[in-house]
Protein backbone atom coordinates (compact mmCIF):
# COMPACT_ATOMS: atom_id res chain seq x y z
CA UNK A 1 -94.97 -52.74 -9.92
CA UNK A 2 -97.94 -54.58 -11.42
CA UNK A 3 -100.62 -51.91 -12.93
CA UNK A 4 -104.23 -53.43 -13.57
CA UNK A 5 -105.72 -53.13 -16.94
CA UNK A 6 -109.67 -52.71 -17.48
CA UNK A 7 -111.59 -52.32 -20.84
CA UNK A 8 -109.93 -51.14 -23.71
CA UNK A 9 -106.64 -51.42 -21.94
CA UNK A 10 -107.06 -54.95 -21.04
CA UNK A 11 -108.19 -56.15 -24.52
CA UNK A 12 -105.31 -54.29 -26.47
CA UNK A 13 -102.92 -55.17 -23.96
CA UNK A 14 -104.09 -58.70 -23.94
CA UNK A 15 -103.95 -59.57 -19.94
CA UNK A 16 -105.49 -58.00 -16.96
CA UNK A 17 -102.37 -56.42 -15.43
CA UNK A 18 -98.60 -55.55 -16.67
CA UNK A 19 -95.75 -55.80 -14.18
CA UNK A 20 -93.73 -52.49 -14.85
CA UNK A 21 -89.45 -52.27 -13.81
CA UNK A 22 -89.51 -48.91 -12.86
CA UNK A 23 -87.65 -47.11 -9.94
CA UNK A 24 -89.55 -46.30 -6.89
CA UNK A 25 -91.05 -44.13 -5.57
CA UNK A 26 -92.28 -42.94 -8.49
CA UNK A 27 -95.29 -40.27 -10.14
CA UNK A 28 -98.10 -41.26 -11.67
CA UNK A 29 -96.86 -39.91 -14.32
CA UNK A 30 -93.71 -41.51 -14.19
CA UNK A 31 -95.72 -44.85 -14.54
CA UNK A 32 -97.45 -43.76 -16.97
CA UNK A 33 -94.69 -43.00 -19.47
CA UNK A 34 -93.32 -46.56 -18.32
CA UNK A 35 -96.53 -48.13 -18.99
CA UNK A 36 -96.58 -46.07 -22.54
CA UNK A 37 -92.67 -47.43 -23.51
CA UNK A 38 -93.75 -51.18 -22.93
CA UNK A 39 -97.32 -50.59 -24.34
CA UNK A 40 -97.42 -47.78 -26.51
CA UNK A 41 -100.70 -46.13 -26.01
CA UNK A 42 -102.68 -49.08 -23.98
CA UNK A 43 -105.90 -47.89 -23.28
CA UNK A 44 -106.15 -46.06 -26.93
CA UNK A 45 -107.69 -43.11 -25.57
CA UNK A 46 -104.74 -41.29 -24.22
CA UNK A 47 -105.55 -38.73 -22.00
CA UNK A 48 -108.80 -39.73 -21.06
CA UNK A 49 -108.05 -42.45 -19.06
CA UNK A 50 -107.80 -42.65 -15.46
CA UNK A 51 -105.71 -43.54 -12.82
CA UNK A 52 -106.52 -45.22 -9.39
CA UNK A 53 -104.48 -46.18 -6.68
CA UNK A 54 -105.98 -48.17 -3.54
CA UNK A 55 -109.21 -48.18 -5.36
CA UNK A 56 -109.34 -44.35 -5.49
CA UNK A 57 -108.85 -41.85 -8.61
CA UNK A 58 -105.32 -39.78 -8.24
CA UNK A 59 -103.48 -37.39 -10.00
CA UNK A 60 -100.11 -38.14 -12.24
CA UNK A 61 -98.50 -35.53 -9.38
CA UNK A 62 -99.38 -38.86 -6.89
CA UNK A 63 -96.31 -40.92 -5.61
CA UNK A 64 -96.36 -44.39 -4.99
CA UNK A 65 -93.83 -46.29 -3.20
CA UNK A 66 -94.90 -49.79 -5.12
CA UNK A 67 -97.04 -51.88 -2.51
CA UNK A 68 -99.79 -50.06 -3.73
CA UNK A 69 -103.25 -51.75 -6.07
CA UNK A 70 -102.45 -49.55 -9.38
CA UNK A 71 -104.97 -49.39 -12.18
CA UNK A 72 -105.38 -47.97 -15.45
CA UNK A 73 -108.88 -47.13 -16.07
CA UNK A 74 -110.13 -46.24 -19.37
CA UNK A 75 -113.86 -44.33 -19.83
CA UNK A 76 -116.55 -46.65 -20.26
CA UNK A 77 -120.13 -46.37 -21.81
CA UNK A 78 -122.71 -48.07 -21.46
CA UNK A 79 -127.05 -48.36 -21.85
């Protein structure tokens, strides 16, 4: 499953998305502690982050099945 990275995430990470081996269909939250074993704390900002899937905030109770757009997105600021 490839997860997208923005901000924070993307510049610790190094790249703009990870491709995660994890078994599907699978939580939020089961990505999540993928995402966390491969890149231990990506975004930084830990709980505080959001996910989206399909371009819409979700839950870590959400399932995905793996065809799904999955992004990480970490608070922003701005002026």
């Amino acid at each position: 499953m490839k997860v997208l990275l923005f901000a924070a995430a993307r510049q610790r990470v190094g790249a703009g998305s990870v491709d995660l081996e994890l078994e599907l269909p699978a939580s939020m939250a089961g990505v999540r502690l993928n995402l966390g074993a491969s890149y231990p704390d990506p975004a930084g900002l830990g709980s505080t982050s959001r996910w989206a899937v399909d371009q819409c905030f979700v839950d870590e109770a959400t399932i995905v099945q793996g065809n799904e757009e999955v992004a990480l997105i970490p608070p922003v600021s701005g002026g």
